[in-house]
N, C-alpha and C. Protein backbone atom coordinates (compact mmCIF):
# COMPACT_ATOMS: atom_id res chain seq x y z
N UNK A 1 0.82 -1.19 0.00
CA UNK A 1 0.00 0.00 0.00
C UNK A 1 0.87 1.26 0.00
N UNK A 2 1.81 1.32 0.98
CA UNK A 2 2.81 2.35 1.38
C UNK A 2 3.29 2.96 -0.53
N UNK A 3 4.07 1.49 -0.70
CA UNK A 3 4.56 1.84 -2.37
C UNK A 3 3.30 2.52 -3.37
N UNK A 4 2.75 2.45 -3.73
CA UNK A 4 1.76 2.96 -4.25
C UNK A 4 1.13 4.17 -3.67
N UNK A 5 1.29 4.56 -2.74
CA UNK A 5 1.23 5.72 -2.80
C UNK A 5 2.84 6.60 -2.41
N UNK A 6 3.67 5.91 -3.32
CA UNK A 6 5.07 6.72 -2.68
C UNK A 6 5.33 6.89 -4.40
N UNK A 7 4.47 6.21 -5.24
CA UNK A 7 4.94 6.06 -6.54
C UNK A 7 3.53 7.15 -7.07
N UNK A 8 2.30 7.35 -6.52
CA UNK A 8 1.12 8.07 -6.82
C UNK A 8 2.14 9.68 -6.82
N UNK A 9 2.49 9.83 -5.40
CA UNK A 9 3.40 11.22 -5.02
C UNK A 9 4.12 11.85 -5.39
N UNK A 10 5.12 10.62 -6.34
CA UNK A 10 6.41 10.93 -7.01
C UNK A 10 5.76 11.12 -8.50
N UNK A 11 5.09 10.88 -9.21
CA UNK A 11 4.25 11.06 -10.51
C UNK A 11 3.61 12.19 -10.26
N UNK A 12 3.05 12.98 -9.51
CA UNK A 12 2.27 14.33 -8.97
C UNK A 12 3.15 14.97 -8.98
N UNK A 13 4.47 14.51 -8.34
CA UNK A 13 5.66 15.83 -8.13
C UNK A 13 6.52 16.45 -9.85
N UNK A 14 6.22 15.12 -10.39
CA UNK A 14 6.96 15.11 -11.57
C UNK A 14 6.07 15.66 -12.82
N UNK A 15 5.08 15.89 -12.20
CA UNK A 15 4.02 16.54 -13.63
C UNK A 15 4.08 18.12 -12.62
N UNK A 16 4.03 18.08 -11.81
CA UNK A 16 4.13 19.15 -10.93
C UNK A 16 5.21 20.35 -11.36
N UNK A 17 6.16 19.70 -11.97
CA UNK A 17 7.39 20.10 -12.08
C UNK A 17 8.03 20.20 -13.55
N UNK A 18 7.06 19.82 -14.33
CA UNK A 18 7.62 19.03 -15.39
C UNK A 18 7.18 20.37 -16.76
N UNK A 19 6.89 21.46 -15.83
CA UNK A 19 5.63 22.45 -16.80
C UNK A 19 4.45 22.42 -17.56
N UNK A 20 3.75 20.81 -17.13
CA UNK A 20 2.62 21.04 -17.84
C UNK A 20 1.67 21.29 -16.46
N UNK A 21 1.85 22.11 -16.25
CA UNK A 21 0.74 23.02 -14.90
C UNK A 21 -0.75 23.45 -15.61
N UNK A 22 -1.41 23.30 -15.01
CA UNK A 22 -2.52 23.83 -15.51
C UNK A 22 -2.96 25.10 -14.87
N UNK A 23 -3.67 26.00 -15.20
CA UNK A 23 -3.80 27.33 -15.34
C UNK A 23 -4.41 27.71 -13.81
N UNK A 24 -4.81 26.80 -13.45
CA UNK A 24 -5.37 27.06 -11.57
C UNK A 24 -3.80 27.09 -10.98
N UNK A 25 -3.39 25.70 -11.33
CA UNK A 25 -2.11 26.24 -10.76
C UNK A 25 -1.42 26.80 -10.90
N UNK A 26 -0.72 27.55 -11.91
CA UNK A 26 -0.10 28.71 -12.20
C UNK A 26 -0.82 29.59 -11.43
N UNK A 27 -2.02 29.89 -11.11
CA UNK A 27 -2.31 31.41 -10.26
C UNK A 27 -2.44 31.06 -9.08
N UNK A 28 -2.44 29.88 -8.26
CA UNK A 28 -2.38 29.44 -7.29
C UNK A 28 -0.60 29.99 -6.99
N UNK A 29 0.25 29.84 -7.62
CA UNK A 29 1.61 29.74 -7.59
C UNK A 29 1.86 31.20 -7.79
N UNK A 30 1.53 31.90 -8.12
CA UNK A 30 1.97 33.22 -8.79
C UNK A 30 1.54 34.05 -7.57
N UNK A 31 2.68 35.05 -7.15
CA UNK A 31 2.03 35.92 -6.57
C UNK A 31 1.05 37.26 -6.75
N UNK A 32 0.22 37.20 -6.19
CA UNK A 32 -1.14 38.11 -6.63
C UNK A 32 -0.56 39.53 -6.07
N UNK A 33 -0.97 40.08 -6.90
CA UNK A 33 -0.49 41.79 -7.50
C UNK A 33 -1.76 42.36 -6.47
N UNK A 34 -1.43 43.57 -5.20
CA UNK A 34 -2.40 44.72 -5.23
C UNK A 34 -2.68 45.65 -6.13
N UNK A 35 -4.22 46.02 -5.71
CA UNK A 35 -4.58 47.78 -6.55
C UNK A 35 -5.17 48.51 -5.54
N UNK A 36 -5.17 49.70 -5.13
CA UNK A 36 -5.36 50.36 -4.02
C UNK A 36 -6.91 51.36 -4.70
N UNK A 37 -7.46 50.91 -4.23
CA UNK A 37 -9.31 50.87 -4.31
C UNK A 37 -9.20 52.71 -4.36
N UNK A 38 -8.67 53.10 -3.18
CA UNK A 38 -8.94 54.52 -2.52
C UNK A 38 -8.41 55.81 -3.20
N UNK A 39 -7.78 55.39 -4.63
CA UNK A 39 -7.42 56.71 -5.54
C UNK A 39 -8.35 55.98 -6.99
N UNK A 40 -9.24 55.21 -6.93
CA UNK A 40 -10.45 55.22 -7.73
C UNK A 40 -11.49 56.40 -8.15
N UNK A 41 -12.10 56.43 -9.49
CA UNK A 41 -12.90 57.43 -9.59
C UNK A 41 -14.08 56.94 -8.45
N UNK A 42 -14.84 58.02 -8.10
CA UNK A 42 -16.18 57.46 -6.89
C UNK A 42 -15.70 57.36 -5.38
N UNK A 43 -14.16 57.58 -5.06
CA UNK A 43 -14.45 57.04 -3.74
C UNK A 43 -14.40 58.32 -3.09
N UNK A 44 -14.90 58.41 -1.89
CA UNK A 44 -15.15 59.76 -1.24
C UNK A 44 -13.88 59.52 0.34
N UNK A 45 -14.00 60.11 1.16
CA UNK A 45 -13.51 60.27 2.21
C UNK A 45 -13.39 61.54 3.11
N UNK A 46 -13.26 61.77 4.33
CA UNK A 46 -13.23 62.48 4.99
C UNK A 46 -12.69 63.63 4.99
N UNK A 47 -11.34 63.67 4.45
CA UNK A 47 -10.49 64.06 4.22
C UNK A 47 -9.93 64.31 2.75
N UNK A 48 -10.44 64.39 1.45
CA UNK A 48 -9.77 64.24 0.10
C UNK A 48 -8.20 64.23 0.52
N UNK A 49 -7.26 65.00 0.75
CA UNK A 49 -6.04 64.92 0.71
C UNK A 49 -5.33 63.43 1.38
N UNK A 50 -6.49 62.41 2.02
CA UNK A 50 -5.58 61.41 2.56
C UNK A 50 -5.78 60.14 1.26
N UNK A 51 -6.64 60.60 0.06
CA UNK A 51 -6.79 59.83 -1.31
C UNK A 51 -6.48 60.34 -2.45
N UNK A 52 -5.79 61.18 -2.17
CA UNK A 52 -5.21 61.50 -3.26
C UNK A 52 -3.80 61.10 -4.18
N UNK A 53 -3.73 60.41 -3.99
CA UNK A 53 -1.96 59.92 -4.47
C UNK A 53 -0.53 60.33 -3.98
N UNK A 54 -1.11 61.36 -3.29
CA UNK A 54 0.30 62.50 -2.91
C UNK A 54 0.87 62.45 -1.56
N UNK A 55 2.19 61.67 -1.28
CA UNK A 55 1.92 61.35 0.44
C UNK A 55 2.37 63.34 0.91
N UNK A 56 2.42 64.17 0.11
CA UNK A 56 3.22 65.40 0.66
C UNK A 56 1.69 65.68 1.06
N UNK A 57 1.00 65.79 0.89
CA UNK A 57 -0.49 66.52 1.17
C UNK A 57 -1.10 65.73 2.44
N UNK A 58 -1.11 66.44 3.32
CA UNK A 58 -2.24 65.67 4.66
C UNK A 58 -3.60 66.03 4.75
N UNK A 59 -4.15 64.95 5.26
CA UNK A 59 -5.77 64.90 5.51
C UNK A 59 -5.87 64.94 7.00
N UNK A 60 -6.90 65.44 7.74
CA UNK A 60 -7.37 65.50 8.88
C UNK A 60 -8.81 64.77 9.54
N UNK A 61 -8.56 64.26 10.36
CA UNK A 61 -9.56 63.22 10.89
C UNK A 61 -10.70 64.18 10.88
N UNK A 62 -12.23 64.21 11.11
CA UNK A 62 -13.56 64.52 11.49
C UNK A 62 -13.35 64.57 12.79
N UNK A 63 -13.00 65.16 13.68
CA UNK A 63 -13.22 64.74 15.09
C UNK A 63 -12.20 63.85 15.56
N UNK A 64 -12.76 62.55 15.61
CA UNK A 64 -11.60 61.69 16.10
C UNK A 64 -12.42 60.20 15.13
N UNK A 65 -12.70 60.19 13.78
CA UNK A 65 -13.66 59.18 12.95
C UNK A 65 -12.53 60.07 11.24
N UNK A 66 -12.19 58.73 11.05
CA UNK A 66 -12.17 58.60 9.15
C UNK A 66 -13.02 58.02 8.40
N UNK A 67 -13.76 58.17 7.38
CA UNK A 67 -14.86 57.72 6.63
C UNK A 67 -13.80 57.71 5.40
N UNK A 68 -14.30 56.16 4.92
CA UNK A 68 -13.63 56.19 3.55
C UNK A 68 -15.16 55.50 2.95
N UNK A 69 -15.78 55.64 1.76
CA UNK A 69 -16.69 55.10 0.91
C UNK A 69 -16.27 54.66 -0.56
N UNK A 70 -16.21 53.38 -1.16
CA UNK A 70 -16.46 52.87 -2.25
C UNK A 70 -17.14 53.08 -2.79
N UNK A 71 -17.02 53.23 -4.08
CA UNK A 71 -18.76 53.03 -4.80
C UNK A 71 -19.66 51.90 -5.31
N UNK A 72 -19.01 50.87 -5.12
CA UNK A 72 -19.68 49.47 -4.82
C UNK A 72 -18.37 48.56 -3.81
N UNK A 73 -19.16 47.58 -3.52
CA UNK A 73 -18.58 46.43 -3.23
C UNK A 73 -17.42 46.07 -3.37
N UNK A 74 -16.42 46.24 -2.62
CA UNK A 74 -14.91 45.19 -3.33
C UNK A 74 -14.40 44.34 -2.02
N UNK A 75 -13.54 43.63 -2.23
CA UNK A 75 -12.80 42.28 -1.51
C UNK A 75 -11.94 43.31 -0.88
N UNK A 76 -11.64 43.85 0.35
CA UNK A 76 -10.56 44.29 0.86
C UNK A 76 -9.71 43.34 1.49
N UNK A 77 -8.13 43.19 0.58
CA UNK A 77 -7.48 42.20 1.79
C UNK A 77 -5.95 43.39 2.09
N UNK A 78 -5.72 44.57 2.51
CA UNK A 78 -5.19 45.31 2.99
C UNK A 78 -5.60 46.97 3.78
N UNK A 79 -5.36 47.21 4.53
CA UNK A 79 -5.27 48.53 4.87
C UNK A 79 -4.26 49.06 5.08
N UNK A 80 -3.75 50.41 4.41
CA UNK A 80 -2.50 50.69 4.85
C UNK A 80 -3.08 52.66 5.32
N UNK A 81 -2.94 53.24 6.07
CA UNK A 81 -2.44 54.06 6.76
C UNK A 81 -1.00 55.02 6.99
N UNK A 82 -0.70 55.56 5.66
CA UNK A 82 0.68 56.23 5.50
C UNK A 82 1.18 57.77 6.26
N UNK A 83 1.78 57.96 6.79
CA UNK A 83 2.20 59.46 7.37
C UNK A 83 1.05 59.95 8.12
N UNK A 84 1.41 58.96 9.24
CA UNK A 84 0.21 59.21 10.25
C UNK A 84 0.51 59.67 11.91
N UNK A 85 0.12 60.16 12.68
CA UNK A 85 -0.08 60.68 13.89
C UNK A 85 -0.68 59.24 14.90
N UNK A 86 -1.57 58.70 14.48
CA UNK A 86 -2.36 57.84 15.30
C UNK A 86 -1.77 56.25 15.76
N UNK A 87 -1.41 56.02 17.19
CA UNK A 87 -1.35 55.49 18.60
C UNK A 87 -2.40 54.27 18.19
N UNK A 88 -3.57 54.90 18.80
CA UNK A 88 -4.60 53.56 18.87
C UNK A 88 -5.80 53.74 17.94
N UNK A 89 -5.95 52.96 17.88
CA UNK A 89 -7.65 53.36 16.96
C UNK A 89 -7.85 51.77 16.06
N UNK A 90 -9.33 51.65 16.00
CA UNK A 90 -10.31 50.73 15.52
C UNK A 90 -10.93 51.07 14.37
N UNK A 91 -10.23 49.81 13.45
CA UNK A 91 -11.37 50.22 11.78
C UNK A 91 -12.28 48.98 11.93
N UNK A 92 -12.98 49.65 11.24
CA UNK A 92 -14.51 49.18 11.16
C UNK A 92 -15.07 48.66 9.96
N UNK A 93 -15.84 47.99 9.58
CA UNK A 93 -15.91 47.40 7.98
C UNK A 93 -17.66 47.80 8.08
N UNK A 94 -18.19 48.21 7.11
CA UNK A 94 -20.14 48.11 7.04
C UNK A 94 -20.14 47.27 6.25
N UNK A 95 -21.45 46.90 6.90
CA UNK A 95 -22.19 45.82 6.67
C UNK A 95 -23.46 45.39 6.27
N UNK A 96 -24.06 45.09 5.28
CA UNK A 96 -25.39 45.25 4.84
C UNK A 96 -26.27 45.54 5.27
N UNK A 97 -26.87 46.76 5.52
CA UNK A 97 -28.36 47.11 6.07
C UNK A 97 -27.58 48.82 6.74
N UNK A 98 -28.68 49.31 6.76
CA UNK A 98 -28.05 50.76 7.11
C UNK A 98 -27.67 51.39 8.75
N UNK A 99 -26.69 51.44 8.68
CA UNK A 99 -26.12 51.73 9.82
C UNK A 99 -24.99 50.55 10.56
N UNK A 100 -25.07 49.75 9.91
CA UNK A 100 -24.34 48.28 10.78
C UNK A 100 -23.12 48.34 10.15
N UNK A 101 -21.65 47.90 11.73
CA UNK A 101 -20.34 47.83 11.55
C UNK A 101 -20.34 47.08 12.48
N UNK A 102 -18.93 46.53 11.61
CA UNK A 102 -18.31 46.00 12.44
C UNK A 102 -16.67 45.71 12.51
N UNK A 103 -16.35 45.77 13.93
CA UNK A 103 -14.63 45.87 13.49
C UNK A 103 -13.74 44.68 13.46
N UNK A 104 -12.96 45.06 12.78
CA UNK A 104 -12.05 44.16 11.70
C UNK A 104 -10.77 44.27 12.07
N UNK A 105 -9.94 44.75 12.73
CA UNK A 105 -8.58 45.31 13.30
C UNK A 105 -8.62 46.52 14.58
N UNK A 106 -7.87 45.87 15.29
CA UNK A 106 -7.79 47.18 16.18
C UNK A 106 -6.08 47.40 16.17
N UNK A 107 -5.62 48.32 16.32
CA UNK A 107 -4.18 48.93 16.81
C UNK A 107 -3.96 49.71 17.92
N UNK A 108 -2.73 49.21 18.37
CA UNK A 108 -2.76 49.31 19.72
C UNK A 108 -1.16 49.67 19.87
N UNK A 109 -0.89 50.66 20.70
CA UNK A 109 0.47 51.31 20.44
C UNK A 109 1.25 51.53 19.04
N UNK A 110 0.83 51.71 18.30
CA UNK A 110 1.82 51.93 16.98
C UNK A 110 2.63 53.00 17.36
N UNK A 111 3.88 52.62 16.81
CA UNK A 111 4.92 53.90 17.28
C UNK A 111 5.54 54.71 15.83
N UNK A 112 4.90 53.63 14.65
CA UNK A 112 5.43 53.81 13.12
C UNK A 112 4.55 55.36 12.29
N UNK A 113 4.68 55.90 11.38
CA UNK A 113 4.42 56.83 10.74
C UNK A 113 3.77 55.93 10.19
N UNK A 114 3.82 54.66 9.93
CA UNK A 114 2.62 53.90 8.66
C UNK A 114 2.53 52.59 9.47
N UNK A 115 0.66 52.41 9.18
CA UNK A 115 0.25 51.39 9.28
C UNK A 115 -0.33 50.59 8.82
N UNK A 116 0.23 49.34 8.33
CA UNK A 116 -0.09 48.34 6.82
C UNK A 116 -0.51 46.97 8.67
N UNK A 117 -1.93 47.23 7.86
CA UNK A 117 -2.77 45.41 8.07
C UNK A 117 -3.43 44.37 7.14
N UNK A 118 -3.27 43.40 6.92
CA UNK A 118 -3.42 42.48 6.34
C UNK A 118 -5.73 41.81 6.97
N UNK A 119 -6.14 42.49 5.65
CA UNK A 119 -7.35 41.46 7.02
C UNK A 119 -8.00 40.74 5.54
N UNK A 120 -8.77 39.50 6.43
CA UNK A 120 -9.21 38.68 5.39
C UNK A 120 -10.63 38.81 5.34
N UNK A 121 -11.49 38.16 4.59
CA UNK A 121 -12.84 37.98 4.53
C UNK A 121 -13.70 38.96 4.32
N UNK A 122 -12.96 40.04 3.96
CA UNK A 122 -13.84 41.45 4.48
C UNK A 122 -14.31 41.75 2.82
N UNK A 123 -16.04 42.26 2.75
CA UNK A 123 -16.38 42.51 1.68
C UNK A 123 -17.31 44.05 1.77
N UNK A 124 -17.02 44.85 1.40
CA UNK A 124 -17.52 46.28 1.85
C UNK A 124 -18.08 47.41 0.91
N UNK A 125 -18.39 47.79 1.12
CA UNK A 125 -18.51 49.62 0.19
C UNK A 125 -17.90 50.84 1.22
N UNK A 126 -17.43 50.18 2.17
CA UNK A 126 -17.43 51.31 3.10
C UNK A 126 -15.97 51.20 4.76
N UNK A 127 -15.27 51.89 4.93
CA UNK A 127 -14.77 51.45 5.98
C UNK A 127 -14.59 53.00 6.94
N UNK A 128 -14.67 52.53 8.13
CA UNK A 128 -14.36 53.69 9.28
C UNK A 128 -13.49 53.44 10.43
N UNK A 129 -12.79 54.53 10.55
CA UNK A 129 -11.64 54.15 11.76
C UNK A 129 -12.43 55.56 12.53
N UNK A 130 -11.93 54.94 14.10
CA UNK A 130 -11.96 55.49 15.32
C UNK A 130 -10.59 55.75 16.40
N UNK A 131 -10.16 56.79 16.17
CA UNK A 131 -8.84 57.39 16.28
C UNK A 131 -9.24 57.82 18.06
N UNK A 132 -8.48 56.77 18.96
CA UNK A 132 -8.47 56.90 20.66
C UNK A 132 -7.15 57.59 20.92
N UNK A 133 -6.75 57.52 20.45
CA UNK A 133 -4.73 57.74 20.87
C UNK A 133 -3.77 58.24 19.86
N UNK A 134 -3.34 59.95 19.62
CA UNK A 134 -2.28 60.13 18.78
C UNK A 134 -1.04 60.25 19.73
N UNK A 135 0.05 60.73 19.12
CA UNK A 135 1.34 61.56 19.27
C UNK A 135 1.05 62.65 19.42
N UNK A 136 0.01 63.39 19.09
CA UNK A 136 0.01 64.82 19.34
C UNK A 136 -1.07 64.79 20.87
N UNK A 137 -1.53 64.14 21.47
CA UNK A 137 -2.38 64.05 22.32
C UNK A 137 -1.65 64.09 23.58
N UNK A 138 -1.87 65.45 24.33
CA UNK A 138 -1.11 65.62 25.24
C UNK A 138 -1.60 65.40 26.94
N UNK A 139 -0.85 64.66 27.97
CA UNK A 139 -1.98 64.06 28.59
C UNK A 139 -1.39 65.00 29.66
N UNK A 140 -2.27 66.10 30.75
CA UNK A 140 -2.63 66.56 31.79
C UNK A 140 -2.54 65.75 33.18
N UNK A 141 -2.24 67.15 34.21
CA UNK A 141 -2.59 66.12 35.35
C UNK A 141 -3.72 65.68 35.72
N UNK A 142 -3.63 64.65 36.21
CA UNK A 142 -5.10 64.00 36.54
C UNK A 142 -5.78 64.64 38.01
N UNK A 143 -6.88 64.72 37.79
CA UNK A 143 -8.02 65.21 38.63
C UNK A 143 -8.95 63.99 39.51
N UNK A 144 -9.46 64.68 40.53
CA UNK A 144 -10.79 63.83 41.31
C UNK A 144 -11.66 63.92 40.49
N UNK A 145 -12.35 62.71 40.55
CA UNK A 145 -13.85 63.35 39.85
C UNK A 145 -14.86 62.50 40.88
N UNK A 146 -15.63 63.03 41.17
CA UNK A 146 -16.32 63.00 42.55
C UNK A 146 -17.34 62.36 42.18
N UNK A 147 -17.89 62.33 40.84
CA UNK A 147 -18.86 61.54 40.02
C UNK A 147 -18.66 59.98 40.21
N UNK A 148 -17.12 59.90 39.64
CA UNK A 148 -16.77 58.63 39.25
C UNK A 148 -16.16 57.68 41.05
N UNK A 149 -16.05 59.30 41.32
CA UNK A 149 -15.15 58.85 43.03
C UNK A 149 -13.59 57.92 42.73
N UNK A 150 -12.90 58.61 41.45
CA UNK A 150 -11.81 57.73 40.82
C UNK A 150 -10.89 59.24 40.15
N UNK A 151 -9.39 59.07 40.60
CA UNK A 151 -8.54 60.32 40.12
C UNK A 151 -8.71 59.92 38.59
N UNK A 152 -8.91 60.79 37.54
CA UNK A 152 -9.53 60.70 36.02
C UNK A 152 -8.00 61.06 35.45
N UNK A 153 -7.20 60.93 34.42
CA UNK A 153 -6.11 61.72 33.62
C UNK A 153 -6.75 62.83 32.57
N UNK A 154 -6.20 63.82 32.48
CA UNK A 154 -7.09 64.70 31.52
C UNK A 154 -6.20 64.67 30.33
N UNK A 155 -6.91 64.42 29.33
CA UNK A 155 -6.23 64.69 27.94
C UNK A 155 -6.39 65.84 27.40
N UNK A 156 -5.44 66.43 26.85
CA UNK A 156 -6.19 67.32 25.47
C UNK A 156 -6.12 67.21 24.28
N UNK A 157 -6.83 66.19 23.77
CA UNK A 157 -6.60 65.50 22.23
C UNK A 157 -6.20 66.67 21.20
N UNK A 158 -5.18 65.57 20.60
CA UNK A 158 -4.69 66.63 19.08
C UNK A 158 -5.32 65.93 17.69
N UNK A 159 -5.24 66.48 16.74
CA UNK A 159 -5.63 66.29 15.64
C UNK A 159 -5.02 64.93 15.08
N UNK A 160 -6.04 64.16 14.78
CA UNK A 160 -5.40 62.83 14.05
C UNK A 160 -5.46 63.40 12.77
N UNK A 161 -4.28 62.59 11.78
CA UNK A 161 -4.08 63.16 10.41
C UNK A 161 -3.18 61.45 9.98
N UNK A 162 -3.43 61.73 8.25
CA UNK A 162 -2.64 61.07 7.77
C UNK A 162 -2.40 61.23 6.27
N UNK A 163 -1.37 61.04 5.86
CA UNK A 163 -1.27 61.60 4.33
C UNK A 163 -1.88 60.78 3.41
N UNK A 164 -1.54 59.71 3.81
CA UNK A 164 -2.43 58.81 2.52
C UNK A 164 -3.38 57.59 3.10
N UNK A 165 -4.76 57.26 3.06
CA UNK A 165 -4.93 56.37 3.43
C UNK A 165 -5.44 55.27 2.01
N UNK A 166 -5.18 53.79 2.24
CA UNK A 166 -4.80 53.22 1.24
C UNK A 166 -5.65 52.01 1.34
N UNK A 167 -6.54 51.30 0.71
CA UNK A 167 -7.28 50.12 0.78
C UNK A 167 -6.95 49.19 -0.36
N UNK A 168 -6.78 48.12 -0.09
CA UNK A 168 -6.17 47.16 -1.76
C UNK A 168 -7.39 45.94 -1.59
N UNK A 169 -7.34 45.61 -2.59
CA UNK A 169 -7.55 44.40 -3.10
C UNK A 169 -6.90 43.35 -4.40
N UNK A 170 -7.43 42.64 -4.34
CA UNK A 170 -6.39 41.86 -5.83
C UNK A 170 -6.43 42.46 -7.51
N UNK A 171 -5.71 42.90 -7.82
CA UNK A 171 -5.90 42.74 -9.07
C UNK A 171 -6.20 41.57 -9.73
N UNK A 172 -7.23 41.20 -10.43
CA UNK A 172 -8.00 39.82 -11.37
C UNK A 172 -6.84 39.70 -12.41
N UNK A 173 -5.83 38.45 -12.47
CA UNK A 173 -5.34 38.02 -13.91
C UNK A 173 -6.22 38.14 -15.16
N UNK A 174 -7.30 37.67 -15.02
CA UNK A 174 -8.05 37.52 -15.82
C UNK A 174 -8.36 39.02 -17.15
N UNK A 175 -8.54 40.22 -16.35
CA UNK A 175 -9.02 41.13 -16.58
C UNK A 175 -7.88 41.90 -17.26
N UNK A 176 -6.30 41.52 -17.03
CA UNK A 176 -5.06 41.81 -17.65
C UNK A 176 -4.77 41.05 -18.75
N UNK A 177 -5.37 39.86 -19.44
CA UNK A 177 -4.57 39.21 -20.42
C UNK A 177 -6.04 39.41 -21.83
């Protein structure tokens, strides 16, 4: 039994190898190319200057919320976050029906000017981050608060910003040949 399948294995490896691959496997094998969704005609954002192509130009958060919108549907399997201010913060993916999210990555101490995440499964028109923690956020002495009956730290939040924000998905072989 063993032989037969040591001779099944070695015939698989040898057609495997041999270049007559068939076309699943070649793109199975090939590494898949990004395209960054977020300098598309249609997509909107909070900020125009953080989709625009240009990392010299900065965009500024809404408050402490980035809104990026698609104009349909695509496969997101990256987020990247270039020439940025922001510590901590939670992106968010929507989700069919109006008003529904849900989050997909959180970050937590980043100390980098850029932040590249990898997420899977995610299918959207829409993504939002929630910016808790920059570099420019300067933290105060802390106070009583007689409410909470707990000494509180006082912040005085600074402006989250980032020069480019960046969403990919795969480029289709198909759609190139």
């Amino acid at each position: 039994m063993h032989r037969y399948f040591f001779i099944f294995t070695a015939f698989c490896t040898v057609i495997l190898f041999s270049g007559c691959q068939s076309k699943v496997l070649q793109m199975l094998i090939e590494p898949q190319e990004y395209f960054n969704y977020a300098v598309t005609e249609g997509v909107t954002c909070t900020s125009p200057e953080m989709i625009d192509g240009d990392l010299n130009t900065r965009g500024y958060a809404q408050g402490r919320w980035i809104h990026l919108t698609l104009p349909n549907r695509k496969a997101i399997h990256r987020i990247a976050i270039r020439g940025t201010n922001i510590i901590n913060a939670m992106i968010y993916q929507k989700l069919d029906g109006e008003g529904r999210w849900q989050a997909i990555q959180q970050i937590q101490n980043n100390e980098s000017p850029v932040i590249e995440r990898r997420v899977t499964g995610i299918v959207t028109d829409a993504i939002r981050i929630y910016i808790s923690g920059t570099t420019d956020d300067e933290k105060k002495a802390s106070q009583y608060d007689p409410r909470r009956g707990a000494i509180v730290p006082q912040i005085k939040l600074g402006r989250a910003y980032a020069h480019e924000l960046e969403v990919y998905g795969f480029v289709s072989k198909e759609k190139q040949q």
